[in-house]
N, C-alpha and C. Protein backbone atom coordinates (compact mmCIF):
# COMPACT_ATOMS: atom_id res chain seq x y z
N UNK A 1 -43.73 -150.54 -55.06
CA UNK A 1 -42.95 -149.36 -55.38
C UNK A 1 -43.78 -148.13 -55.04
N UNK A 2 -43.00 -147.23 -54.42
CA UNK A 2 -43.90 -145.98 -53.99
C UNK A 2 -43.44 -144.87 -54.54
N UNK A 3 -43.58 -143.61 -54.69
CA UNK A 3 -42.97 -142.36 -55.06
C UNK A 3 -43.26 -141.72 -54.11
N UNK A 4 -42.24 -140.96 -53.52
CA UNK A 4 -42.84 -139.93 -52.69
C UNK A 4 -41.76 -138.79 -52.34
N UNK A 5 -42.53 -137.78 -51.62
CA UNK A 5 -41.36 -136.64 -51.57
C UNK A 5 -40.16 -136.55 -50.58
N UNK A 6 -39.10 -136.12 -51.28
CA UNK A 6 -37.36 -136.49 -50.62
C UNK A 6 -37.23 -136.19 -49.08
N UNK A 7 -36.99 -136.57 -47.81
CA UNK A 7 -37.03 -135.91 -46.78
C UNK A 7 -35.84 -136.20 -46.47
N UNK A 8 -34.32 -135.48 -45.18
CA UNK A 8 -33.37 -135.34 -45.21
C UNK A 8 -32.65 -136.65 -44.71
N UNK A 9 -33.56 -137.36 -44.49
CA UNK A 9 -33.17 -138.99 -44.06
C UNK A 9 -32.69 -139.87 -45.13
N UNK A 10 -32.92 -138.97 -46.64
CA UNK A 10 -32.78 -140.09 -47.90
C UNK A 10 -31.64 -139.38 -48.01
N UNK A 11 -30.99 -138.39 -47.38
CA UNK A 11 -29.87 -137.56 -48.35
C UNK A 11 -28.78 -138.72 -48.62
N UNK A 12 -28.25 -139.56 -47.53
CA UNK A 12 -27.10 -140.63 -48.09
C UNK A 12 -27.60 -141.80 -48.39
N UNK A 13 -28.87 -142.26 -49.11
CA UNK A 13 -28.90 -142.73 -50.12
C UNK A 13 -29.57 -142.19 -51.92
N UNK A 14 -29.81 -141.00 -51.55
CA UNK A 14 -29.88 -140.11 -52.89
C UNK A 14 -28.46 -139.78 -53.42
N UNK A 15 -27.39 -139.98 -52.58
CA UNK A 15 -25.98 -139.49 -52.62
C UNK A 15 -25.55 -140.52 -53.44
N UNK A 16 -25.37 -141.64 -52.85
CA UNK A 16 -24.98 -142.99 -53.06
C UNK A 16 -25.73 -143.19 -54.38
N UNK A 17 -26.97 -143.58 -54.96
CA UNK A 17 -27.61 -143.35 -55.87
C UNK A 17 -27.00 -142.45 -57.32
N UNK A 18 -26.70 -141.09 -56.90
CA UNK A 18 -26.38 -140.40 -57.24
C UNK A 18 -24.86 -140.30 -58.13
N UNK A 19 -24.01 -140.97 -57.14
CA UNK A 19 -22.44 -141.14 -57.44
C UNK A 19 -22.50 -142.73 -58.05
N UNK A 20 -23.28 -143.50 -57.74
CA UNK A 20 -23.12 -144.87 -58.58
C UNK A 20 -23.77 -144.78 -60.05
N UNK A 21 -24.69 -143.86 -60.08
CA UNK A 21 -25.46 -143.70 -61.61
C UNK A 21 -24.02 -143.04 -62.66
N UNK A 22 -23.75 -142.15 -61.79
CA UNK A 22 -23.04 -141.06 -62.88
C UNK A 22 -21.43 -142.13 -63.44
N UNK A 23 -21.31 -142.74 -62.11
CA UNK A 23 -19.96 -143.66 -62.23
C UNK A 23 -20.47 -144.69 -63.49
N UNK A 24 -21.70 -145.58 -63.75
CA UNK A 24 -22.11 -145.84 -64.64
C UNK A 24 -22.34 -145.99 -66.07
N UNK A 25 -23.28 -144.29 -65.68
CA UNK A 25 -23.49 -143.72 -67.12
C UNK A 25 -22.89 -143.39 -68.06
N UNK A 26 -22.20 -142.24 -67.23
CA UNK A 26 -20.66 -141.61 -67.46
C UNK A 26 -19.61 -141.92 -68.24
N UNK A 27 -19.61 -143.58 -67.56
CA UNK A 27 -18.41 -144.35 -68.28
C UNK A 27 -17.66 -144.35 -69.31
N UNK A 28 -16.71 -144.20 -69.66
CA UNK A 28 -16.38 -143.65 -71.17
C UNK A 28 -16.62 -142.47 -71.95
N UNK A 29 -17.55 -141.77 -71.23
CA UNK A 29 -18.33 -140.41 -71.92
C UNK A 29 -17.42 -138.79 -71.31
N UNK A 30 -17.40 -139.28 -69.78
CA UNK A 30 -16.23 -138.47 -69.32
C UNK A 30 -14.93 -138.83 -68.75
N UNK A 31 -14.02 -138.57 -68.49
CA UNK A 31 -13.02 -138.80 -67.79
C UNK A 31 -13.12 -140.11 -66.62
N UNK A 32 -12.32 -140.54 -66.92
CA UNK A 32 -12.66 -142.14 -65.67
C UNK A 32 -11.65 -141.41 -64.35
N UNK A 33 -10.87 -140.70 -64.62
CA UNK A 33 -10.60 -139.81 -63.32
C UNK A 33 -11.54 -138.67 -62.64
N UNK A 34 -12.13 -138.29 -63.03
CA UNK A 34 -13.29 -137.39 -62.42
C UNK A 34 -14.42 -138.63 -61.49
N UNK A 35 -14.80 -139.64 -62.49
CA UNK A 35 -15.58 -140.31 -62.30
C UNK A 35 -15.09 -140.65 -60.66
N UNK A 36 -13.78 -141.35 -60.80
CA UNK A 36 -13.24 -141.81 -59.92
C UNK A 36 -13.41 -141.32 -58.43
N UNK A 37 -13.38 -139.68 -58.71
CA UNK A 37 -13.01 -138.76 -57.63
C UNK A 37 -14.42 -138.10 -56.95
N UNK A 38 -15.65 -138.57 -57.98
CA UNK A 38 -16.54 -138.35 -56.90
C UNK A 38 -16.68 -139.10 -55.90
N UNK A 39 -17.73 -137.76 -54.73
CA UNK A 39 -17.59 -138.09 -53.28
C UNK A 39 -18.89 -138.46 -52.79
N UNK A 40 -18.85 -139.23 -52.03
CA UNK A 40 -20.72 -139.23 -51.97
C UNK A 40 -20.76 -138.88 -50.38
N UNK A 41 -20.05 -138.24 -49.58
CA UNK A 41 -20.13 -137.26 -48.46
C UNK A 41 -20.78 -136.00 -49.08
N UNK A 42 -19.34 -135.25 -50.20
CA UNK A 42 -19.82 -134.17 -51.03
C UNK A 42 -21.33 -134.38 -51.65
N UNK A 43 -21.65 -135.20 -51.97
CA UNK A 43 -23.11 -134.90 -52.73
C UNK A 43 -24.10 -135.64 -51.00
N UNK A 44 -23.46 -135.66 -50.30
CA UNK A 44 -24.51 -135.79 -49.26
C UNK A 44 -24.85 -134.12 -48.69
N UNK A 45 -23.71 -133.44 -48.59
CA UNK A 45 -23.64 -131.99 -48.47
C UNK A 45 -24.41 -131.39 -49.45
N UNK A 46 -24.29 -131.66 -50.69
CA UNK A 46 -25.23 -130.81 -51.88
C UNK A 46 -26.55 -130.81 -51.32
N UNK A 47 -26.67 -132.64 -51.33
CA UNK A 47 -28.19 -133.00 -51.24
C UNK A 47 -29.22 -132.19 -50.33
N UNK A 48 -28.03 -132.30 -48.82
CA UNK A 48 -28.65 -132.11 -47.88
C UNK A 48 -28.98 -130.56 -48.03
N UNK A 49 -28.52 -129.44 -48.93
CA UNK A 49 -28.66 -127.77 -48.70
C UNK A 49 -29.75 -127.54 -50.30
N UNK A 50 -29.70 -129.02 -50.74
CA UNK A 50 -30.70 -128.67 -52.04
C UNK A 50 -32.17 -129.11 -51.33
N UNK A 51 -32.11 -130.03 -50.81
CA UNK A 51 -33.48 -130.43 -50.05
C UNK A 51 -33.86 -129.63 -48.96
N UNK A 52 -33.21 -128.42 -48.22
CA UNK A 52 -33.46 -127.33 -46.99
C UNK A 52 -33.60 -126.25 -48.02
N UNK A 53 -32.79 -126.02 -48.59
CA UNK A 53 -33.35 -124.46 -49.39
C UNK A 53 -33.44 -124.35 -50.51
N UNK A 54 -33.45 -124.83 -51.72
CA UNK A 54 -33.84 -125.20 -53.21
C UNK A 54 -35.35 -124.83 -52.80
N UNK A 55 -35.99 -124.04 -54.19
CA UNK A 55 -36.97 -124.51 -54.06
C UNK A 55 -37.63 -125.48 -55.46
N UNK A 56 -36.76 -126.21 -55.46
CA UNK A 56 -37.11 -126.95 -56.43
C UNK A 56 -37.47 -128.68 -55.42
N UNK A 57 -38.10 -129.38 -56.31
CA UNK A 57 -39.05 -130.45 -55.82
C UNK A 57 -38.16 -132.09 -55.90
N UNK A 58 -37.66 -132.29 -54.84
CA UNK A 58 -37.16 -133.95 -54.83
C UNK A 58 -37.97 -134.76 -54.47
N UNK A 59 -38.02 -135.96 -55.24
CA UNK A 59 -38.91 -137.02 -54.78
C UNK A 59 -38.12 -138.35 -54.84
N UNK A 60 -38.48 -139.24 -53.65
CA UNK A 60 -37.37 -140.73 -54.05
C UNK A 60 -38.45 -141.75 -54.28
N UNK A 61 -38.00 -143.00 -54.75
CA UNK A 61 -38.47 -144.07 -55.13
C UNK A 61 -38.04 -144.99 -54.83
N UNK A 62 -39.29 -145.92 -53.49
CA UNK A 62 -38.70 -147.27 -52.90
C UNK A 62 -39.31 -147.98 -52.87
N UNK A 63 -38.37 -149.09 -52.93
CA UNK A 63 -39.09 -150.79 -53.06
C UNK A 63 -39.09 -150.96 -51.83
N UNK A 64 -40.35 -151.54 -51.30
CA UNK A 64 -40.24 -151.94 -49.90
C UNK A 64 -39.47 -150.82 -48.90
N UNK A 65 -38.20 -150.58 -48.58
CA UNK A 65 -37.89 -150.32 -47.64
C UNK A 65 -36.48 -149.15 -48.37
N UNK A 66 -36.25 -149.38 -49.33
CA UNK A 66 -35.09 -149.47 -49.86
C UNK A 66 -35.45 -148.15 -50.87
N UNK A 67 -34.48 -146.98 -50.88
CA UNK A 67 -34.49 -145.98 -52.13
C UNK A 67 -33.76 -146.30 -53.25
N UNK A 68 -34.52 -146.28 -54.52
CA UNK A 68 -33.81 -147.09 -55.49
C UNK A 68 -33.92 -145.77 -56.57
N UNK A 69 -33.89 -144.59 -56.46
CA UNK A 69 -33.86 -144.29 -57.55
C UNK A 69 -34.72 -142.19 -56.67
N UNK A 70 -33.95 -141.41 -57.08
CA UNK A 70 -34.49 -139.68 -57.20
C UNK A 70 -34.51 -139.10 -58.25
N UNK A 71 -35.33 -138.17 -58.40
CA UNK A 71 -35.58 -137.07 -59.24
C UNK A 71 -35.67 -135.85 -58.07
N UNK A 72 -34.86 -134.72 -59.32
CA UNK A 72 -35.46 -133.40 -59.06
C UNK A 72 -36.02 -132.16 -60.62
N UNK A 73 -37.05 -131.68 -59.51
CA UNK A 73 -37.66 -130.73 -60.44
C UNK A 73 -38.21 -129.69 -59.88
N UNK A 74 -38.40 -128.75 -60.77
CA UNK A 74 -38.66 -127.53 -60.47
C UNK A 74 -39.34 -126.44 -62.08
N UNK A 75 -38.75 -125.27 -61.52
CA UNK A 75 -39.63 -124.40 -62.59
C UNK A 75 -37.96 -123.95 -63.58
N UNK A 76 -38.42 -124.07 -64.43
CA UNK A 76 -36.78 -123.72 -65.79
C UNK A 76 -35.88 -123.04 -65.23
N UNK A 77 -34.69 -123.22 -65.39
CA UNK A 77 -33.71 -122.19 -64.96
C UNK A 77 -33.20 -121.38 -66.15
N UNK A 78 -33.74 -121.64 -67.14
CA UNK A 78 -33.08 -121.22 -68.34
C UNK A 78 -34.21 -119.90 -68.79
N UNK A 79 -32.97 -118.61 -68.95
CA UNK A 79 -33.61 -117.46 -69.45
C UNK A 79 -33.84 -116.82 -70.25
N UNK A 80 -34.29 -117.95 -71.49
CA UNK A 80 -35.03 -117.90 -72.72
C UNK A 80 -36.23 -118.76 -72.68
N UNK A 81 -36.82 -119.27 -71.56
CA UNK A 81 -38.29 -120.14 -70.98
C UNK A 81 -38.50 -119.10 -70.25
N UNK A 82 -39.92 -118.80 -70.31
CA UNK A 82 -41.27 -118.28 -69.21
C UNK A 82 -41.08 -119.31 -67.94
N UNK A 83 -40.26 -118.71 -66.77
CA UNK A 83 -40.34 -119.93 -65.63
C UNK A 83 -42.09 -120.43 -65.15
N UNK A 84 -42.52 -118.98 -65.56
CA UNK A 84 -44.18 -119.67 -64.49
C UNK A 84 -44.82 -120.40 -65.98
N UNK A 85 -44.55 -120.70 -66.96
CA UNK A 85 -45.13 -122.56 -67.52
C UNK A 85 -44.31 -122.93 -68.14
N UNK A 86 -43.33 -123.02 -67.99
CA UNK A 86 -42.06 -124.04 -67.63
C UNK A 86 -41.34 -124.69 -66.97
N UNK A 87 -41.12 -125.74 -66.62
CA UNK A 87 -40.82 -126.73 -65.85
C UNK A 87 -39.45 -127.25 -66.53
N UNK A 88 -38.96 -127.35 -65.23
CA UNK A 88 -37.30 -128.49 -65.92
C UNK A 88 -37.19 -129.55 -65.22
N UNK A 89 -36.65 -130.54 -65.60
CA UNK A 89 -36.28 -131.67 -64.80
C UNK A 89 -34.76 -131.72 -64.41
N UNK A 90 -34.13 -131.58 -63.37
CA UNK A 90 -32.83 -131.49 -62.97
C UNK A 90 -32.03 -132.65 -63.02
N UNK A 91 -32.21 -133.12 -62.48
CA UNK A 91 -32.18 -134.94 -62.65
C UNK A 91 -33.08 -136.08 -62.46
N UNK A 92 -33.01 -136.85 -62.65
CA UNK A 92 -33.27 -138.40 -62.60
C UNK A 92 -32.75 -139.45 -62.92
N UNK A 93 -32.29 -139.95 -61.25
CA UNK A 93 -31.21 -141.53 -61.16
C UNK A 93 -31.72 -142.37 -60.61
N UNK A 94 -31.71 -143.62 -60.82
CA UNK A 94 -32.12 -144.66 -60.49
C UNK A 94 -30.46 -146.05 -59.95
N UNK A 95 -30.71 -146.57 -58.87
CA UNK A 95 -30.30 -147.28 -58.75
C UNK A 95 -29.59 -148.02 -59.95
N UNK A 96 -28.27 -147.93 -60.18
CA UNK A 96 -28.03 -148.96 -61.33
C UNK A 96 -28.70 -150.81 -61.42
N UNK A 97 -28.46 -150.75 -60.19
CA UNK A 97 -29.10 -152.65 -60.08
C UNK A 97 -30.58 -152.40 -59.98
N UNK A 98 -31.11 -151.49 -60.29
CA UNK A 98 -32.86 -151.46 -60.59
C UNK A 98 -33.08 -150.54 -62.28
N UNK A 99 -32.46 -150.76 -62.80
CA UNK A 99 -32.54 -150.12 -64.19
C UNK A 99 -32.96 -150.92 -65.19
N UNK A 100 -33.84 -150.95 -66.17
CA UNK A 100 -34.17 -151.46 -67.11
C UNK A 100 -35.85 -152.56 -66.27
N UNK A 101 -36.58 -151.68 -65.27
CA UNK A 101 -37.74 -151.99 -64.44
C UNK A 101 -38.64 -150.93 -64.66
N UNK A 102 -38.57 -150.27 -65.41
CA UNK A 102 -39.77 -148.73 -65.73
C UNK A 102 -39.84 -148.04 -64.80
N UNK A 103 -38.78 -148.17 -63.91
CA UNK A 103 -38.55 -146.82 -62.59
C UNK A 103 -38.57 -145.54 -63.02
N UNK A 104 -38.08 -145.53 -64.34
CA UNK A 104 -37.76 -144.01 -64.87
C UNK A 104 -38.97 -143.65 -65.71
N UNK A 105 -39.91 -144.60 -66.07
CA UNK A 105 -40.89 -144.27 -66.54
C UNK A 105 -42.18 -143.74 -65.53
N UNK A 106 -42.11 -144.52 -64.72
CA UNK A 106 -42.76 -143.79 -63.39
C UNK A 106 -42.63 -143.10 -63.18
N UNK A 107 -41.16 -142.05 -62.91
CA UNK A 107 -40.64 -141.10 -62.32
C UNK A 107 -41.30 -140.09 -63.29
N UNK A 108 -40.84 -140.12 -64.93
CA UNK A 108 -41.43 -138.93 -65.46
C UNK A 108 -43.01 -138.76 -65.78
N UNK A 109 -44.05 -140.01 -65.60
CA UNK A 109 -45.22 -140.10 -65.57
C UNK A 109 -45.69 -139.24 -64.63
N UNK A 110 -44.86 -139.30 -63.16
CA UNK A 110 -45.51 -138.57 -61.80
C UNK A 110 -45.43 -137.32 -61.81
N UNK A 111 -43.50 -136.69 -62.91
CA UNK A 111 -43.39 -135.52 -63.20
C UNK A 111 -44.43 -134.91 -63.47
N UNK A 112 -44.78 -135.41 -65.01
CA UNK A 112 -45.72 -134.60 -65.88
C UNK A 112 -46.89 -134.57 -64.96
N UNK A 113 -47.59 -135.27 -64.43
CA UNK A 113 -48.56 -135.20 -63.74
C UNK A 113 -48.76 -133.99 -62.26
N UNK A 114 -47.60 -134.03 -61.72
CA UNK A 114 -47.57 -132.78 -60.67
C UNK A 114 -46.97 -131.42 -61.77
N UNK A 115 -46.74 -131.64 -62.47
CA UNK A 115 -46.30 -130.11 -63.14
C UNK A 115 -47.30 -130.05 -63.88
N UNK A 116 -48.33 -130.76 -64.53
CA UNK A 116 -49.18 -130.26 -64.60
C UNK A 116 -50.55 -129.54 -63.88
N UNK A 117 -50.24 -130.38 -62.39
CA UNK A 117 -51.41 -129.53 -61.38
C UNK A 117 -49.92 -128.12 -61.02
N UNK A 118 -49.51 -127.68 -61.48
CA UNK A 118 -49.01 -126.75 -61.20
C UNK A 118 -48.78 -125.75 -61.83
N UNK A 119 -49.94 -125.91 -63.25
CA UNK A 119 -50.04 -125.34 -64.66
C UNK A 119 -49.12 -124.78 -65.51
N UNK A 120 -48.00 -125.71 -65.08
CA UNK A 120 -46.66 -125.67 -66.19
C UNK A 120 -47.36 -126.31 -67.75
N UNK A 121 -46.83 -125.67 -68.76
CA UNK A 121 -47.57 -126.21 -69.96
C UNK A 121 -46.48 -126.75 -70.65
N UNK A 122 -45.55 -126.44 -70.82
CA UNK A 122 -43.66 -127.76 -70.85
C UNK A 122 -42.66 -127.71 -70.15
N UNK A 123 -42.01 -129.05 -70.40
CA UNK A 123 -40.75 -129.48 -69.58
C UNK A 123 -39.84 -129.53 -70.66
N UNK A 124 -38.47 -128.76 -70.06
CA UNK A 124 -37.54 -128.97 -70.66
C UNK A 124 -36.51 -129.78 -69.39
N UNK A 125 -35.69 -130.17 -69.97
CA UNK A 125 -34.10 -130.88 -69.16
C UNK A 125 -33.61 -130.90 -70.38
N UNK A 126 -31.82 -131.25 -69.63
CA UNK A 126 -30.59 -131.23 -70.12
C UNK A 126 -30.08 -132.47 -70.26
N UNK A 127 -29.63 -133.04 -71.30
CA UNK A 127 -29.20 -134.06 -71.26
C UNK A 127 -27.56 -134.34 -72.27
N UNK A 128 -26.05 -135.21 -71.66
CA UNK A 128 -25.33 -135.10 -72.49
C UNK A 128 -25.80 -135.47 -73.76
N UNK A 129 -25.01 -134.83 -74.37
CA UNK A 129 -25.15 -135.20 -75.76
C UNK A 129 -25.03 -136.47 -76.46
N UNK A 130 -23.52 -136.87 -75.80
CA UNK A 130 -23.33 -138.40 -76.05
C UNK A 130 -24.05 -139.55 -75.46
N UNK A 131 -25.15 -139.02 -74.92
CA UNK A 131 -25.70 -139.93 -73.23
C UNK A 131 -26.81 -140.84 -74.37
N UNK A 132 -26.49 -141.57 -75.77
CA UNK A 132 -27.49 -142.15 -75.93
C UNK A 132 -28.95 -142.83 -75.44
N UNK A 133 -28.28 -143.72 -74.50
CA UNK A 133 -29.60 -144.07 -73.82
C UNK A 133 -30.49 -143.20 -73.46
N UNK A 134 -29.87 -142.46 -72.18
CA UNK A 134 -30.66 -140.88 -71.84
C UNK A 134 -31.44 -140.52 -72.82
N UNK A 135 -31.04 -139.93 -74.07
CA UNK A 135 -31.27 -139.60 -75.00
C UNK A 135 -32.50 -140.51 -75.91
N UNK A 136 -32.36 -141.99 -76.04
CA UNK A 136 -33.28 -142.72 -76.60
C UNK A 136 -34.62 -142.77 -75.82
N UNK A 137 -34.30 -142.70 -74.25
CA UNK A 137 -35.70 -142.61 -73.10
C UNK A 137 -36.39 -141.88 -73.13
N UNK A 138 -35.83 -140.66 -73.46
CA UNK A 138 -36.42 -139.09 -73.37
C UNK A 138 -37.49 -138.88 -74.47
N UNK A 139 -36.90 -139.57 -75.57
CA UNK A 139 -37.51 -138.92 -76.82
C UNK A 139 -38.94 -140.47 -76.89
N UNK A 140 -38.39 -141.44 -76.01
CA UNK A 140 -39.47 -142.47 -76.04
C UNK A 140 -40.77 -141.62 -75.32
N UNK A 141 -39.61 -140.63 -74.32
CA UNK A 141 -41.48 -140.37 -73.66
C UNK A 141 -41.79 -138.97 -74.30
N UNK A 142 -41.35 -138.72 -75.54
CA UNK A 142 -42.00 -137.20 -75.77
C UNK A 142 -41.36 -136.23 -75.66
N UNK A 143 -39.98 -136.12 -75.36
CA UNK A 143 -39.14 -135.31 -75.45
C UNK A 143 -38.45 -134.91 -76.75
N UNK A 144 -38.37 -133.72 -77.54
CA UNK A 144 -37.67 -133.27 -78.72
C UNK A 144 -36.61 -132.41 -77.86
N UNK A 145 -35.84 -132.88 -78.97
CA UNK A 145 -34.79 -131.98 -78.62
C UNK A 145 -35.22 -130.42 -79.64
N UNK A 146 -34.39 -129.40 -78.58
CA UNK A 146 -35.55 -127.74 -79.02
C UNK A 146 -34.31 -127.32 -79.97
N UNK A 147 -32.79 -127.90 -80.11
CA UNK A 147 -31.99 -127.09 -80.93
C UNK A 147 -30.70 -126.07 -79.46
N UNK A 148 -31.60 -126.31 -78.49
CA UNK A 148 -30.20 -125.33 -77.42
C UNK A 148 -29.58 -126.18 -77.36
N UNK A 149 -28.34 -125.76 -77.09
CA UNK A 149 -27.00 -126.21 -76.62
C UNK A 149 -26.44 -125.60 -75.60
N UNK A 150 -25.53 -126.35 -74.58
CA UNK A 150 -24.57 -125.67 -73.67
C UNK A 150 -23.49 -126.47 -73.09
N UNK A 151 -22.43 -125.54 -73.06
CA UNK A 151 -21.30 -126.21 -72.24
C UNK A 151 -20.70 -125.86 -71.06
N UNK A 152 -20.49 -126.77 -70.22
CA UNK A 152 -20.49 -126.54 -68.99
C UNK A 152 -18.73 -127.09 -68.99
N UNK A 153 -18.10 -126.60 -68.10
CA UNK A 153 -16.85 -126.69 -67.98
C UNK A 153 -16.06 -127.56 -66.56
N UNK A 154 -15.98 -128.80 -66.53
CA UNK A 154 -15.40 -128.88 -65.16
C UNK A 154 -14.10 -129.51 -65.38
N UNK A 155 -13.53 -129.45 -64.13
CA UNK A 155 -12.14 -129.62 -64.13
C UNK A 155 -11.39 -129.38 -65.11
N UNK A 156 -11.01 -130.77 -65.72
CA UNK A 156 -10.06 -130.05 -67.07
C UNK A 156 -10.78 -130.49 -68.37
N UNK A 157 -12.22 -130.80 -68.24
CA UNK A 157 -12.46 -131.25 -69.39
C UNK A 157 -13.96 -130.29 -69.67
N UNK A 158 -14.81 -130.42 -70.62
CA UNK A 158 -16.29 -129.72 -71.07
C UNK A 158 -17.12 -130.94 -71.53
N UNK A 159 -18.04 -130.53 -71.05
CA UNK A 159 -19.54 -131.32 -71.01
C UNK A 159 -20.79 -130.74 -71.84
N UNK A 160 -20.67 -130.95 -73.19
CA UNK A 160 -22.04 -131.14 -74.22
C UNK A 160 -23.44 -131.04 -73.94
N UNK A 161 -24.09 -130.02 -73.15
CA UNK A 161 -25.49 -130.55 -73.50
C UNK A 161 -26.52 -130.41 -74.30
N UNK A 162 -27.65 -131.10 -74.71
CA UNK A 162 -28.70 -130.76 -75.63
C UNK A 162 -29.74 -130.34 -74.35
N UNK A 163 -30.76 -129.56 -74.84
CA UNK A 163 -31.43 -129.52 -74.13
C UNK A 163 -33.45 -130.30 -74.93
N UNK A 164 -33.76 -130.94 -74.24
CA UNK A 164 -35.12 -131.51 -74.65
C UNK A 164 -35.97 -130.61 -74.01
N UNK A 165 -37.07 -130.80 -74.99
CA UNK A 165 -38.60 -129.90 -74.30
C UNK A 165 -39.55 -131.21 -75.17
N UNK A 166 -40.81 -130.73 -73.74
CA UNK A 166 -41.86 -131.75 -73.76
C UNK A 166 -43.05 -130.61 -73.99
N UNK A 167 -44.79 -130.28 -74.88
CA UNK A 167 -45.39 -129.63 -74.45
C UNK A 167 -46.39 -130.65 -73.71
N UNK A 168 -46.73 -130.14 -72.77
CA UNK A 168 -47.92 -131.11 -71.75
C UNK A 168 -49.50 -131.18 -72.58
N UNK A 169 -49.60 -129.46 -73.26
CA UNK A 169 -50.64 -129.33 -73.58
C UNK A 169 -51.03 -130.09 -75.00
């Protein structure tokens, strides 16, 4: 297993990745018609204009030959955090048929470790509310939840989030 940083050759399988996790996770938590209706062209389009001009940090994760799993990160978007030592994690998906292999434990091990040579001193991310698991992983690796909340609005329904913070120091 390797980690390394996203280049535009992974965009349709960060896509794919991407639309099979959420179809997954999701399940029951949001709408099974939304679920339904993602596109994994459309998130090849995201991918591909988040990995050219974002300046936030993608990295994928492969077995042998194969991408089984991205993260992205960057510096907070949220404007009640100091962005220069704050860090957020945007996402992190893993292959559903590679889940429950410490892929995701890797992933945020490598986090903390490059945001810390980048003298971020915590990480916050967003996570649903209802997203137990999410929720049980996070706080396995050190994540509290800080008390924010937000709702995000799509289509015809709203999406819960908590937000977690980690301090590095």
């Amino acid at each position: 297993m390797t980690i390394r940083t996203a280049i535009l050759e992974d965009v349709k399988d960060i896509a794919e990745i991407h639309v099979k996790s959420w179809q997954k996770v999701y399940k029951c938590l949001i709408p099974q018609s939304y679920l339904n209706n993602l596109s994994i062209s459309k998130r090849e389009k995201s991918w591909q204009n988040i990995l050219t001009n974002s300046q936030t940090h993608t990295i994928v994760q492969k077995i042998d030959d194969l991408v089984v799993g991205f993260a992205n990160f960057g510096q907070t978007r949220d404007r009640d955090k100091d962005s220069k030592i704050t860090g957020e994690i945007t996402s992190i998906y893993i292959n559903p048929e590679y889940w429950r292999k410490g892929l995701g434990t890797e992933f945020v091990e490598f986090i903390f470790k490059d945001m810390r040579n980048q003298q971020f001193t915590q990480i916050t991310l967003w996570v649903l509310d209802t997203n137990q698991i999410a929720r049980k992983f996070y706080e396995k690796m050190g994540f509290q939840p800080d008390g924010a909340t937000k709702t995000d609005v799509r289509e015809n329904f709203q999406i819960r989030e908590i937000r977690y913070l980690i301090n590095l120091i």
